[in-house]
PDB file of N, CA and C in Angstrom:
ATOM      1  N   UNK A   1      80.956 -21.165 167.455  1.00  0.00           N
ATOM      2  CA  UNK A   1      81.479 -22.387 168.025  1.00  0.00           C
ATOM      3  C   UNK A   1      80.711 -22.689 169.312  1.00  0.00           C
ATOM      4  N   UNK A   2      79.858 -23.967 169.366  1.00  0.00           N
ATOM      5  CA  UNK A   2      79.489 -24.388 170.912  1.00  0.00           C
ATOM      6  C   UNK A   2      80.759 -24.426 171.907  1.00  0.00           C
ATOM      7  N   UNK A   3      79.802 -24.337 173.285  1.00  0.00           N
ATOM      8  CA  UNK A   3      80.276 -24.660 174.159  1.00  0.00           C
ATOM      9  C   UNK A   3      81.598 -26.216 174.204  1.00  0.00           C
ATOM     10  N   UNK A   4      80.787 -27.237 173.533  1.00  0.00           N
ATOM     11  CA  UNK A   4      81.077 -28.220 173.304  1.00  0.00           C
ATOM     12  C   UNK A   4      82.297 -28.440 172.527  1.00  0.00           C
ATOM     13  N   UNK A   5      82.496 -27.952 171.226  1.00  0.00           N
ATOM     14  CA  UNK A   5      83.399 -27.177 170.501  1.00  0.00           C
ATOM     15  C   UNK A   5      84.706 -26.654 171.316  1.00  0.00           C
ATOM     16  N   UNK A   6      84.148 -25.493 171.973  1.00  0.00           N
ATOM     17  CA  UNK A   6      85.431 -24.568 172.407  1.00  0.00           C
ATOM     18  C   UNK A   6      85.932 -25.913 173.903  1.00  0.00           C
ATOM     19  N   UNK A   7      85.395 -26.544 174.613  1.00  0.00           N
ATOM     20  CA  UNK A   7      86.305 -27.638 175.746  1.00  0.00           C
ATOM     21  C   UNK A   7      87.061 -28.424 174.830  1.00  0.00           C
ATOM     22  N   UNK A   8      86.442 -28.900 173.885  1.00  0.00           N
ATOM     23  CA  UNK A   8      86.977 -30.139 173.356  1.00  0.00           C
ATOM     24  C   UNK A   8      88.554 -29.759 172.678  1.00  0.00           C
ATOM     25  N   UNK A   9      88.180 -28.154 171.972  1.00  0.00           N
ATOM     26  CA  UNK A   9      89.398 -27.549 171.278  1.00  0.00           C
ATOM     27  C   UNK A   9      90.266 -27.505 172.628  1.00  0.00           C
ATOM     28  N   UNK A  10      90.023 -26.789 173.831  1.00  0.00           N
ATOM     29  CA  UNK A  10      90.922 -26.970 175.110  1.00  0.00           C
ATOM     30  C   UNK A  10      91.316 -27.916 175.589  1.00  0.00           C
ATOM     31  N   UNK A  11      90.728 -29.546 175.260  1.00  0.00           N
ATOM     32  CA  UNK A  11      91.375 -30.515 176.081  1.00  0.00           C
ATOM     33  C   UNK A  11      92.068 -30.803 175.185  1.00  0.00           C
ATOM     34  N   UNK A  12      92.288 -30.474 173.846  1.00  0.00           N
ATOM     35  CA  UNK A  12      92.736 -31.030 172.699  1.00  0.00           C
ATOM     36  C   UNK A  12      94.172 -30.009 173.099  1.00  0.00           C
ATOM     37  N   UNK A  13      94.087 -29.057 173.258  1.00  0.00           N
ATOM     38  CA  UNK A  13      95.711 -28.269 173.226  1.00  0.00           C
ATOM     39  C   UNK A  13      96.057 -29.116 174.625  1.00  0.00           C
ATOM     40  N   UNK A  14      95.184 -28.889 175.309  1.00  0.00           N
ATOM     41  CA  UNK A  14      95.710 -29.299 176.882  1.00  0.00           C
ATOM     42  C   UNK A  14      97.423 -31.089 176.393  1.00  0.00           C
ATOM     43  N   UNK A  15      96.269 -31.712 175.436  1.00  0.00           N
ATOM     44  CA  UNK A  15      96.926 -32.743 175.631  1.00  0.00           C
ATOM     45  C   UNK A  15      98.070 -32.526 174.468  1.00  0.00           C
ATOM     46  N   UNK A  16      97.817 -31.692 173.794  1.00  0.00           N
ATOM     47  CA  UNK A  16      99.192 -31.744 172.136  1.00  0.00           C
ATOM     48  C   UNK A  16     100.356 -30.855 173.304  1.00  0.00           C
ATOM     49  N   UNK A  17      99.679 -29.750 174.306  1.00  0.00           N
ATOM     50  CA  UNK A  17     100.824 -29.245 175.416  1.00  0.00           C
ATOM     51  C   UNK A  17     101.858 -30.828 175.675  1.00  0.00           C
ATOM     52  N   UNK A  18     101.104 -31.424 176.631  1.00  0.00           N
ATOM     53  CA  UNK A  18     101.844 -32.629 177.063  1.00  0.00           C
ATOM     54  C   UNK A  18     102.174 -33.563 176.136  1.00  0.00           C
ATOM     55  N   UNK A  19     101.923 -34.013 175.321  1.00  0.00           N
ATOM     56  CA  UNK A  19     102.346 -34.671 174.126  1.00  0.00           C
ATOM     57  C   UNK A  19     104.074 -33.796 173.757  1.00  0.00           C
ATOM     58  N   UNK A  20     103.726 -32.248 173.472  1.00  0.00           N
ATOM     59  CA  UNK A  20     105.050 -31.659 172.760  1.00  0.00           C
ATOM     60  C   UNK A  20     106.234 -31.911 174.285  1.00  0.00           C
ATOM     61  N   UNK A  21     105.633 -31.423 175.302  1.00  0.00           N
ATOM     62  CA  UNK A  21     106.799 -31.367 176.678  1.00  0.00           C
ATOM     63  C   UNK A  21     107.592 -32.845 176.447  1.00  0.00           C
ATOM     64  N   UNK A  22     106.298 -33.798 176.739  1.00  0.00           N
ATOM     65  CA  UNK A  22     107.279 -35.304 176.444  1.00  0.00           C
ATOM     66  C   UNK A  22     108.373 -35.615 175.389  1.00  0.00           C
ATOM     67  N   UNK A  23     107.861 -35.086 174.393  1.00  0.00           N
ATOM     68  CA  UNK A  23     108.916 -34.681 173.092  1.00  0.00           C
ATOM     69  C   UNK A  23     110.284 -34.065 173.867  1.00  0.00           C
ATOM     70  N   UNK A  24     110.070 -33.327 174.550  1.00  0.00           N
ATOM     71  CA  UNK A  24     111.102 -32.381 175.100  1.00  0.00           C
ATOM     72  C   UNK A  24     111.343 -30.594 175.116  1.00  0.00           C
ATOM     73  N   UNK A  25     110.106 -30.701 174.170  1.00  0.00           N
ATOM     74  CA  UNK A  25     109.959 -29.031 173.748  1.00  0.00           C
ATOM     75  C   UNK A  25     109.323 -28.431 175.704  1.00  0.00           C
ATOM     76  N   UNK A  26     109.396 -26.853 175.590  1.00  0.00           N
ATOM     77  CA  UNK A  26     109.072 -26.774 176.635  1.00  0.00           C
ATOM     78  C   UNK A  26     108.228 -25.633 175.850  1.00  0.00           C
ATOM     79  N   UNK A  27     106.968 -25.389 176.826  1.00  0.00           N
ATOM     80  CA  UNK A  27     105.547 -24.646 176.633  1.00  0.00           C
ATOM     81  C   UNK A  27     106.039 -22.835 176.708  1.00  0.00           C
ATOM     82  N   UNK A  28     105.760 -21.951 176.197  1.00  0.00           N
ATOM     83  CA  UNK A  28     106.587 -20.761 176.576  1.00  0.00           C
ATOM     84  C   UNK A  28     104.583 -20.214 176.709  1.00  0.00           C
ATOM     85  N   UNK A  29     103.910 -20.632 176.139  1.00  0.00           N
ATOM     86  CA  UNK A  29     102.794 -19.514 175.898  1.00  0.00           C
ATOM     87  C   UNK A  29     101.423 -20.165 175.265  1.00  0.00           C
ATOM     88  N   UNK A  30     100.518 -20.073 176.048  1.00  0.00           N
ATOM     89  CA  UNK A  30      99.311 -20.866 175.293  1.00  0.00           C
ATOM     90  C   UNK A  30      98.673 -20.132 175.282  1.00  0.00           C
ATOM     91  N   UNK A  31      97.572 -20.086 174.188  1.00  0.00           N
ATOM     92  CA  UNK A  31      96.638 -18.872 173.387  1.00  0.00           C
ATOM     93  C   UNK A  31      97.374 -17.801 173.238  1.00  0.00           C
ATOM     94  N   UNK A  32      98.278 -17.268 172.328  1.00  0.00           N
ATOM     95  CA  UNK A  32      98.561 -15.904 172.705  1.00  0.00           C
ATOM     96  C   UNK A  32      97.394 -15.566 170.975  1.00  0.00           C
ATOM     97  N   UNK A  33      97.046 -14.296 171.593  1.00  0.00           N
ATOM     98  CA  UNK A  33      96.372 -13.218 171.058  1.00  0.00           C
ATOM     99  C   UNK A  33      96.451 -12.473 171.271  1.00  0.00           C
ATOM    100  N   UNK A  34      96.319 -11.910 169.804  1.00  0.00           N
ATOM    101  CA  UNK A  34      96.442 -10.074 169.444  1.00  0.00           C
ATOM    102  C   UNK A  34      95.344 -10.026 168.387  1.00  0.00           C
ATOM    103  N   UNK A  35      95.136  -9.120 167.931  1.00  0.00           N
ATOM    104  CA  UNK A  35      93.998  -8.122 167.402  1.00  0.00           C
ATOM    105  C   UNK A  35      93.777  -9.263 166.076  1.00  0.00           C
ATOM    106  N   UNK A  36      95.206  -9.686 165.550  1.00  0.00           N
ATOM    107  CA  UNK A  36      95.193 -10.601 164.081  1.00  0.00           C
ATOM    108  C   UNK A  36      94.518 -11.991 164.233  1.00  0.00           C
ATOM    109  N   UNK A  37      95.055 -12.261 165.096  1.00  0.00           N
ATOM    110  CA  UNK A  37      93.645 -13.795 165.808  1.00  0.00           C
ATOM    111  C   UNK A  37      94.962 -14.484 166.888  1.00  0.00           C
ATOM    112  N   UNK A  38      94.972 -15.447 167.030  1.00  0.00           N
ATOM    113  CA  UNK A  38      95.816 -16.722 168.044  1.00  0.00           C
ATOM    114  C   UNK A  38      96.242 -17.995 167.545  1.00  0.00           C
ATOM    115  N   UNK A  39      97.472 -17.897 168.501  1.00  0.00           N
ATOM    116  CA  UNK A  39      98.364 -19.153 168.203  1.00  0.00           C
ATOM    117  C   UNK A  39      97.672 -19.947 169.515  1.00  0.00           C
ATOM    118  N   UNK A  40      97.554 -21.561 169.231  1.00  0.00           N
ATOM    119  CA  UNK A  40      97.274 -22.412 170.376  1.00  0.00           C
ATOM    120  C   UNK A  40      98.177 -22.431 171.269  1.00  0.00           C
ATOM    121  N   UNK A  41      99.290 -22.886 170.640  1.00  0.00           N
ATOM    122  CA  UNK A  41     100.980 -23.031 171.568  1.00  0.00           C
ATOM    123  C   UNK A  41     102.137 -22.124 170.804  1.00  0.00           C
ATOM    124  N   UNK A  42     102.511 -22.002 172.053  1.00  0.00           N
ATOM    125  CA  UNK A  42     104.386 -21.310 171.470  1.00  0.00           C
ATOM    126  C   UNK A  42     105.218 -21.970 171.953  1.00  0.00           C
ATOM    127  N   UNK A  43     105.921 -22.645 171.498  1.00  0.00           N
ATOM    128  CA  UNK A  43     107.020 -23.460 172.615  1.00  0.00           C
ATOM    129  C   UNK A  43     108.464 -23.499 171.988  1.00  0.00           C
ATOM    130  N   UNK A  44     109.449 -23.848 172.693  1.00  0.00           N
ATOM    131  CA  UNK A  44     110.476 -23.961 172.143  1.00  0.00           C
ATOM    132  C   UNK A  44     111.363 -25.207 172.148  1.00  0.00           C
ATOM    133  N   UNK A  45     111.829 -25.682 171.166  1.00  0.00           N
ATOM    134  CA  UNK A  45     112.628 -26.690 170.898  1.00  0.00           C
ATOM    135  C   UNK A  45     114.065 -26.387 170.704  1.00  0.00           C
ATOM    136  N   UNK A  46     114.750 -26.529 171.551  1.00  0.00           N
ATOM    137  CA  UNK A  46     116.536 -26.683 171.599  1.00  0.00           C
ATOM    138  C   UNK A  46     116.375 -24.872 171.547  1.00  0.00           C
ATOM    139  N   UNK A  47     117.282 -24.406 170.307  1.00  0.00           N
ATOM    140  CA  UNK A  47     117.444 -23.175 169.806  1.00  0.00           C
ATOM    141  C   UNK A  47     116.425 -23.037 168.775  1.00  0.00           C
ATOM    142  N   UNK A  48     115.019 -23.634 168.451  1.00  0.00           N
ATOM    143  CA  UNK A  48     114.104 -23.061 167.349  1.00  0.00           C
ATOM    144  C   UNK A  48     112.988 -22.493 168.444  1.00  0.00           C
ATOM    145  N   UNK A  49     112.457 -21.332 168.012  1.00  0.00           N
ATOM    146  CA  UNK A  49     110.918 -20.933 168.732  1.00  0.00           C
ATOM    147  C   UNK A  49     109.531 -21.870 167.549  1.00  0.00           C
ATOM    148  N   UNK A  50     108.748 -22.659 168.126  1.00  0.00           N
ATOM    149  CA  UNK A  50     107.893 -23.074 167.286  1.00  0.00           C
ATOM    150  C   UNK A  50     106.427 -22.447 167.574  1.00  0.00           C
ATOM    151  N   UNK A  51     105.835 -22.296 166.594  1.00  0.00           N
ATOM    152  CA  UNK A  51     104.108 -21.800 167.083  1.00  0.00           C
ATOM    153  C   UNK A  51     103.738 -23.152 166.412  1.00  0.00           C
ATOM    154  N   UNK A  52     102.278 -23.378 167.014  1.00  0.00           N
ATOM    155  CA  UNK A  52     101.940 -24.629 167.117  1.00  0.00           C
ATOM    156  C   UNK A  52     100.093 -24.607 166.955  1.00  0.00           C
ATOM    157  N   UNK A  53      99.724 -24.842 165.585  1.00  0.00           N
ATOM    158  CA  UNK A  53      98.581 -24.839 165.642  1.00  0.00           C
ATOM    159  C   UNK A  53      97.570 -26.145 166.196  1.00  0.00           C
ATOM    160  N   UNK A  54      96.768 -26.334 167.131  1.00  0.00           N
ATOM    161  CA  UNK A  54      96.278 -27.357 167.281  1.00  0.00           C
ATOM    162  C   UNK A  54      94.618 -27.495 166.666  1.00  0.00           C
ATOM    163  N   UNK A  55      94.178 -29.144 166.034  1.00  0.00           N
ATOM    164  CA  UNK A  55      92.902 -29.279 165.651  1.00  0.00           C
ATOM    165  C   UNK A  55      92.679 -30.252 166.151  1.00  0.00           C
ATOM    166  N   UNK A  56      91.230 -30.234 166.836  1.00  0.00           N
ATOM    167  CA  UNK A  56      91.005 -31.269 167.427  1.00  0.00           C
ATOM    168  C   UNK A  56      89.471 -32.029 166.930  1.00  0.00           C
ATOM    169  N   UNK A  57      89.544 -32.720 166.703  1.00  0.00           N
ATOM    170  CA  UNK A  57      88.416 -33.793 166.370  1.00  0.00           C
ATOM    171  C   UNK A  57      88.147 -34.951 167.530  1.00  0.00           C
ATOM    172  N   UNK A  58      86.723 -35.349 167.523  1.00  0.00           N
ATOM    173  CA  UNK A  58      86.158 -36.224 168.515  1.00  0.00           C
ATOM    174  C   UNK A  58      86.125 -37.965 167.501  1.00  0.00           C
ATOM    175  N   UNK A  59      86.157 -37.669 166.332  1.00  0.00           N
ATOM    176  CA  UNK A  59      86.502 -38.441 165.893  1.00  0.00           C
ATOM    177  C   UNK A  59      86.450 -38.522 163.961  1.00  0.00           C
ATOM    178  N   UNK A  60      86.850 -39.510 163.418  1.00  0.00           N
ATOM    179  CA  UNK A  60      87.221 -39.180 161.901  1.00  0.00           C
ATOM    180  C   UNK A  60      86.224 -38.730 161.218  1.00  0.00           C
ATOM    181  N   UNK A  61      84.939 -38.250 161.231  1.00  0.00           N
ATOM    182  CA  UNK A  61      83.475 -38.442 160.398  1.00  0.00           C
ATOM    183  C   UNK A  61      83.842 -37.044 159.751  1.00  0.00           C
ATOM    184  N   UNK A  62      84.472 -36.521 160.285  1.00  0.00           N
ATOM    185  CA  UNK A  62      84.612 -35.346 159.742  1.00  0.00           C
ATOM    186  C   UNK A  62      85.995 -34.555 159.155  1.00  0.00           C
ATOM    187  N   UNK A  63      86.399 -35.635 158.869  1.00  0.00           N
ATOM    188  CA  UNK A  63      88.024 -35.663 158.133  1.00  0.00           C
ATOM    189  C   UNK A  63      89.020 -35.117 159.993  1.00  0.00           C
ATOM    190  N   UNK A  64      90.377 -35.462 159.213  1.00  0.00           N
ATOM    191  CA  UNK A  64      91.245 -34.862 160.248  1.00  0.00           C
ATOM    192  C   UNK A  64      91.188 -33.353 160.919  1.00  0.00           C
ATOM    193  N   UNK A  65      91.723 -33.303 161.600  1.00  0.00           N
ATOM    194  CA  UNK A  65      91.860 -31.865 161.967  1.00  0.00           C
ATOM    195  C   UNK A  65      92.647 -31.019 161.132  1.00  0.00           C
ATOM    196  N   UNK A  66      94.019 -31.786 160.797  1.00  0.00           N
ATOM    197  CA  UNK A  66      95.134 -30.853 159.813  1.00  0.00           C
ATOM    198  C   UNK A  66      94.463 -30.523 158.557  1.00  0.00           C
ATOM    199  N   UNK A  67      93.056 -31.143 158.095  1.00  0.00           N
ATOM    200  CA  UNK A  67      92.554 -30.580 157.027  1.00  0.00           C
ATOM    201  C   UNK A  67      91.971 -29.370 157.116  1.00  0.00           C
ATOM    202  N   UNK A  68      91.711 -29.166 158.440  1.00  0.00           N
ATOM    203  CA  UNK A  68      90.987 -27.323 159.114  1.00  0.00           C
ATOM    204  C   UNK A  68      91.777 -26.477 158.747  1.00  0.00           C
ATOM    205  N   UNK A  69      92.954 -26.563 158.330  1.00  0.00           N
ATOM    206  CA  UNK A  69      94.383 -25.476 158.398  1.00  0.00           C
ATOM    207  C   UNK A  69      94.642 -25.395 156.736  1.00  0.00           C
ATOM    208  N   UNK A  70      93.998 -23.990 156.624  1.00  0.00           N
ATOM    209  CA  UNK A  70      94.543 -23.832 155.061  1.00  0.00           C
ATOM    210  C   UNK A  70      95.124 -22.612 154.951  1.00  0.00           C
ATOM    211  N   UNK A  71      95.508 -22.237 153.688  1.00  0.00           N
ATOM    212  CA  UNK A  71      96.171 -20.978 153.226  1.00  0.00           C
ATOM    213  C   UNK A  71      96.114 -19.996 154.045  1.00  0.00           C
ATOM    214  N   UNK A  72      94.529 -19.831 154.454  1.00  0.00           N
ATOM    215  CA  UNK A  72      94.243 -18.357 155.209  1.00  0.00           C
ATOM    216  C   UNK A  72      94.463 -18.303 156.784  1.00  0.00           C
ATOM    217  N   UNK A  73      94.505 -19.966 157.385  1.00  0.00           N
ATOM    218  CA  UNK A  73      94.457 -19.788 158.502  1.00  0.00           C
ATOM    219  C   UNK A  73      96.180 -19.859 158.662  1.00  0.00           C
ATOM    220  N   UNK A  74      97.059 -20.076 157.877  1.00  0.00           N
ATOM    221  CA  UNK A  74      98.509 -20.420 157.814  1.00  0.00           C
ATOM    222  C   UNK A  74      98.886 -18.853 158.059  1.00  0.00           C
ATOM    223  N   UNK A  75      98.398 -17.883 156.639  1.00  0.00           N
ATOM    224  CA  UNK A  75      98.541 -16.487 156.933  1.00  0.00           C
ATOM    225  C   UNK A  75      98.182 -15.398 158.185  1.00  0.00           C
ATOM    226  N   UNK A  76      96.924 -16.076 158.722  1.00  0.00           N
ATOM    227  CA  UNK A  76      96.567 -15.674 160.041  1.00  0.00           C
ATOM    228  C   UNK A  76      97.578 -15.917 161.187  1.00  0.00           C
ATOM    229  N   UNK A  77      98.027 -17.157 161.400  1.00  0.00           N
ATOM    230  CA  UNK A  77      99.307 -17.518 162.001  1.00  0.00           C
ATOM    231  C   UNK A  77     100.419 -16.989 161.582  1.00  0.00           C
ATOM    232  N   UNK A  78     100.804 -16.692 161.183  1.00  0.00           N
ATOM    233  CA  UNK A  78     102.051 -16.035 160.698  1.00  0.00           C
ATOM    234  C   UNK A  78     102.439 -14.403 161.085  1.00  0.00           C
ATOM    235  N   UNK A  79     101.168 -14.264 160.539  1.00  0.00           N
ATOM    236  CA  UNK A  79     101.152 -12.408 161.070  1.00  0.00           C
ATOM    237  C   UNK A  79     100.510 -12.435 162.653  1.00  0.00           C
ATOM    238  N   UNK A  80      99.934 -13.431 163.601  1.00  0.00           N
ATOM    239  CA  UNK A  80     100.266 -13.494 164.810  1.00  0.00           C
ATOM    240  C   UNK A  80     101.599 -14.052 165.305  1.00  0.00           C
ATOM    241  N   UNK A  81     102.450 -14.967 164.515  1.00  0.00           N
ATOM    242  CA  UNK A  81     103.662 -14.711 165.039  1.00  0.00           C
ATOM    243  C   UNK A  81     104.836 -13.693 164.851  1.00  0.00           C
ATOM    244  N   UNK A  82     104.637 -13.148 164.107  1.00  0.00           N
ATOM    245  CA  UNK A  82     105.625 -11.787 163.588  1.00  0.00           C
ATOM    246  C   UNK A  82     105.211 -10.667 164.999  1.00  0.00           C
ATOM    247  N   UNK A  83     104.026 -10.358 165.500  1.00  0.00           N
ATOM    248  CA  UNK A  83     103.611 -10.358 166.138  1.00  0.00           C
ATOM    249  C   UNK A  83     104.298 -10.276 167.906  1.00  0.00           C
ATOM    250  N   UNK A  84     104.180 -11.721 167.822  1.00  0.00           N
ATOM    251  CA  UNK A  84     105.116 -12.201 168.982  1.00  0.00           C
ATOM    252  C   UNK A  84     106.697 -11.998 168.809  1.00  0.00           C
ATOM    253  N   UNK A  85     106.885 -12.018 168.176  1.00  0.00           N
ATOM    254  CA  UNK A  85     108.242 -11.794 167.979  1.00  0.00           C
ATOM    255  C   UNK A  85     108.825 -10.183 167.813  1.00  0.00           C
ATOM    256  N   UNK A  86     107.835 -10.102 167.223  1.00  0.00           N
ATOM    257  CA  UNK A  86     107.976  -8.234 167.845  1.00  0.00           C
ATOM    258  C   UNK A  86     108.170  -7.954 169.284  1.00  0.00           C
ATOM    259  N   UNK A  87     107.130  -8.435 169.904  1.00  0.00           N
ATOM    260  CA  UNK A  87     107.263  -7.928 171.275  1.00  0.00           C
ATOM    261  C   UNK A  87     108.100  -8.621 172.721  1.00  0.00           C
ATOM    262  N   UNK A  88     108.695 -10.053 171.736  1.00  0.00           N
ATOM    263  CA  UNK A  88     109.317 -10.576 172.112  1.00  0.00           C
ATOM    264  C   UNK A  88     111.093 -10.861 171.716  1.00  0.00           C
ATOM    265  N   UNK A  89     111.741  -9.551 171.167  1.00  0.00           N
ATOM    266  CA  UNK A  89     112.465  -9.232 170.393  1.00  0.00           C
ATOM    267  C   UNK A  89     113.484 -10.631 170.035  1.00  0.00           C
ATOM    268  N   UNK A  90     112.404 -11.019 169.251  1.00  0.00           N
ATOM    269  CA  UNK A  90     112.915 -12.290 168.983  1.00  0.00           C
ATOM    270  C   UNK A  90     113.094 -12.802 167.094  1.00  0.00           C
ATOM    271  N   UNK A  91     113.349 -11.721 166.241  1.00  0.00           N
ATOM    272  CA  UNK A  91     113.347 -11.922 165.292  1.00  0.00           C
ATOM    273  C   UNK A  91     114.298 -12.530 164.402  1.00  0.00           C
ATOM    274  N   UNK A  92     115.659 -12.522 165.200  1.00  0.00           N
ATOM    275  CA  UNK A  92     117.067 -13.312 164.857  1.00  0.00           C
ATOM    276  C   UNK A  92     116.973 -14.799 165.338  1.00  0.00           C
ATOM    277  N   UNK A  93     115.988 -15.141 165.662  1.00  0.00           N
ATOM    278  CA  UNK A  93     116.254 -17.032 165.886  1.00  0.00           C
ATOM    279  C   UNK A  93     115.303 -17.375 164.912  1.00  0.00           C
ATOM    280  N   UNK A  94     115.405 -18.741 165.056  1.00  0.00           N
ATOM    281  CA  UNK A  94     114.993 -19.943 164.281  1.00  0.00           C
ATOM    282  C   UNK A  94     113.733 -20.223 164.532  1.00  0.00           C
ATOM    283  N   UNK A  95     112.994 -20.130 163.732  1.00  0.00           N
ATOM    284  CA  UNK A  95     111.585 -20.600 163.874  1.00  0.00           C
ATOM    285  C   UNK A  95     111.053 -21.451 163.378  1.00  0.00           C
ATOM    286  N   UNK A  96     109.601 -21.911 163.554  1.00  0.00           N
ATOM    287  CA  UNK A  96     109.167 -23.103 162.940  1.00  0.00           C
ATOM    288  C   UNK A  96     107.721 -23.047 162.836  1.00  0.00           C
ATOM    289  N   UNK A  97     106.467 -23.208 162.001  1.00  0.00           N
ATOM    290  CA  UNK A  97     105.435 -23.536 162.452  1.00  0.00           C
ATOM    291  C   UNK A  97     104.688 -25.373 162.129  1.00  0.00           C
ATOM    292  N   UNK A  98     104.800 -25.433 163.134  1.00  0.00           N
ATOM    293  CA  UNK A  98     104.276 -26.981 163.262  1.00  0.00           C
ATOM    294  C   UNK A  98     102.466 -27.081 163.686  1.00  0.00           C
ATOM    295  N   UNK A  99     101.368 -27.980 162.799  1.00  0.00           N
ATOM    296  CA  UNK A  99     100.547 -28.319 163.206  1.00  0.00           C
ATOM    297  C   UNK A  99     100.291 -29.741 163.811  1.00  0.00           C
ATOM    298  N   UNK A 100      99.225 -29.777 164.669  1.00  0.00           N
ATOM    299  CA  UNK A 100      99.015 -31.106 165.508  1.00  0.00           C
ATOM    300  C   UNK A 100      97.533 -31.589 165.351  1.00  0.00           C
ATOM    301  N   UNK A 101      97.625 -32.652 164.913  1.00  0.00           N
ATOM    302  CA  UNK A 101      95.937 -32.956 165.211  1.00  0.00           C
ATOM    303  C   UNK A 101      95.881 -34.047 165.696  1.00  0.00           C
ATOM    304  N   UNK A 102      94.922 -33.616 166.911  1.00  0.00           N
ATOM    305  CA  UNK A 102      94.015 -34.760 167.941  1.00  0.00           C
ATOM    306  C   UNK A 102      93.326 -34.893 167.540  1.00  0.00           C
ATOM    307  N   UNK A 103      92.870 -36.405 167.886  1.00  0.00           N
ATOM    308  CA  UNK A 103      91.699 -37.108 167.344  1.00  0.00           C
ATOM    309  C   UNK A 103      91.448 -38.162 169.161  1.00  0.00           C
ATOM    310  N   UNK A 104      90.170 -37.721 169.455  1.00  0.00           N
ATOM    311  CA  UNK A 104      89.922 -38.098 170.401  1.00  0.00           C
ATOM    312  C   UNK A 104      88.623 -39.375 170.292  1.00  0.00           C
ATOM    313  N   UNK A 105      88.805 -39.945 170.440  1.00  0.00           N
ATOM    314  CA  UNK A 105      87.977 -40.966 170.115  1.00  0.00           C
ATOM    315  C   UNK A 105      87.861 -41.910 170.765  1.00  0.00           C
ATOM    316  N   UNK A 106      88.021 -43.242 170.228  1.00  0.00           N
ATOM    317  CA  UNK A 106      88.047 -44.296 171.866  1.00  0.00           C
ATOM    318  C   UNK A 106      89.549 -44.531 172.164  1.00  0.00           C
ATOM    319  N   UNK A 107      90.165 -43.873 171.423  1.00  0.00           N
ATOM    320  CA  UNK A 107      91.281 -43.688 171.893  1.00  0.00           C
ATOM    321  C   UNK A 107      92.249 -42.639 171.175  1.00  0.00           C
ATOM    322  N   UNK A 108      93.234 -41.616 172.424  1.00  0.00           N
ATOM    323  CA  UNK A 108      93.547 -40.310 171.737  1.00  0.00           C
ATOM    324  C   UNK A 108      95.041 -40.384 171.076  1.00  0.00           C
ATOM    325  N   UNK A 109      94.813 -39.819 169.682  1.00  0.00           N
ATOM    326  CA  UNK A 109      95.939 -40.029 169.140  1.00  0.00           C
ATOM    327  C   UNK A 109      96.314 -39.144 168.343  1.00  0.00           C
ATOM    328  N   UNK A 110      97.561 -38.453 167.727  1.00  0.00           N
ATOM    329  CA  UNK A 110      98.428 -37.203 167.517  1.00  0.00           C
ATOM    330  C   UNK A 110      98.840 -37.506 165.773  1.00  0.00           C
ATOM    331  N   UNK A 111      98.817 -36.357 165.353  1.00  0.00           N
ATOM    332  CA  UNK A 111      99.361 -36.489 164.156  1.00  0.00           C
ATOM    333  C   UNK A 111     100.091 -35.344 164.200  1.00  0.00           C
ATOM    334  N   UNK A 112     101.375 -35.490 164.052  1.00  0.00           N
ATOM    335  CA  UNK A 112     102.164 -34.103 164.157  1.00  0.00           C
ATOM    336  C   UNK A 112     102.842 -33.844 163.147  1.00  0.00           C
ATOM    337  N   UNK A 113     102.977 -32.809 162.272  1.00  0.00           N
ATOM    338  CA  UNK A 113     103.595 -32.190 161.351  1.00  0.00           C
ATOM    339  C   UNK A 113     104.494 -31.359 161.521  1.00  0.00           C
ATOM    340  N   UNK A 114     105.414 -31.464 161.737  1.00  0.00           N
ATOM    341  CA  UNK A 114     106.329 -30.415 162.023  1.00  0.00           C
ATOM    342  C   UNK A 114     106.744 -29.577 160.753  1.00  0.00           C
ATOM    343  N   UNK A 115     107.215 -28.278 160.582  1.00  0.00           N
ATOM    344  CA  UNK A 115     107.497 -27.784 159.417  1.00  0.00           C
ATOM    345  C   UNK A 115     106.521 -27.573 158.064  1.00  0.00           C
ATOM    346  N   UNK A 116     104.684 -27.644 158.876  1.00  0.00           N
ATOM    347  CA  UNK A 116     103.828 -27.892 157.884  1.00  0.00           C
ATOM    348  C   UNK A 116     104.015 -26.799 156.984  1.00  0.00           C
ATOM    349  N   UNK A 117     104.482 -25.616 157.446  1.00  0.00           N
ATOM    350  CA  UNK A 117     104.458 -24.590 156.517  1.00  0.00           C
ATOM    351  C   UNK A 117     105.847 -23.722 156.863  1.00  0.00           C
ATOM    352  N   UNK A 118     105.452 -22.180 155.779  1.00  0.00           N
ATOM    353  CA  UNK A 118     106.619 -21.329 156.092  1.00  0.00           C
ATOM    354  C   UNK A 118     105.960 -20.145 155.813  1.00  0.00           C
ATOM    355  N   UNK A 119     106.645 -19.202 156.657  1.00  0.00           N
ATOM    356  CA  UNK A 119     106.394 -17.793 156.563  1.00  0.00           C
ATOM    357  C   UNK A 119     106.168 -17.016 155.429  1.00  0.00           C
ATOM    358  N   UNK A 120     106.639 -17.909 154.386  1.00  0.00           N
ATOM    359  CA  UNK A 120     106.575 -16.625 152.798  1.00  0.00           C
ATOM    360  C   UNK A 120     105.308 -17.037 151.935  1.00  0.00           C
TER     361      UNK A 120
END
């Protein structure tokens, strides 16, 4: 991944962060990593914990971002949140994994999926 690449992926969480807060969710954890790979965001909504994958695109030429997120990267997420929740003895609440894709272009705009997937 360029240089170019890895800011753009950072201004891209930077802004799906503030995008989710305005929602009302609040930020608990950005990048967490462990050995299995990383979640962009962890945040929480009311009583659900959500992990939050973000993709960011500069613009459409290269399909959406939510098309970056498949089977393997869903499973990669998953066993980094089991993960977190291990060490965050947090395995009795409600969870969620939601993806987001930015599209930054001449003007920045969100596609949010909530509930794109599930743990099994």
């Amino acid at each position: 991944m360029t240089l170019a690449n890895k800011e753009l992926g950072r201004q891209g969480e930077s802004l799906a962060a503030r995008f989710l807060q305005k929602k009302g969710l609040r930020i608990l954890e950005r990048n967490f990593r462990t050995r299995s790979g990383e979640i962009d965001l962890v945040a929480r909504d009311k009583k659900e914990l959500v992990f939050v994958e973000v993709k960011t695109r500069s613009g459409s030429a290269f399909g959406s971002g939510l098309e970056a997120v498949g089977p393997q990267k869903c499973r990669q997420i998953v066993r980094v949140a089991q993960e977190y929740l291990l060490g965050n003895g947090g395995f009795d609440q409600a969870i969620r994994f939601d993806v987001i894709g930015v599209t930054m272009a001449d003007t920045i705009s969100f596609e949010h999926i909530k509930n794109a997937f599930d743990a099994g």
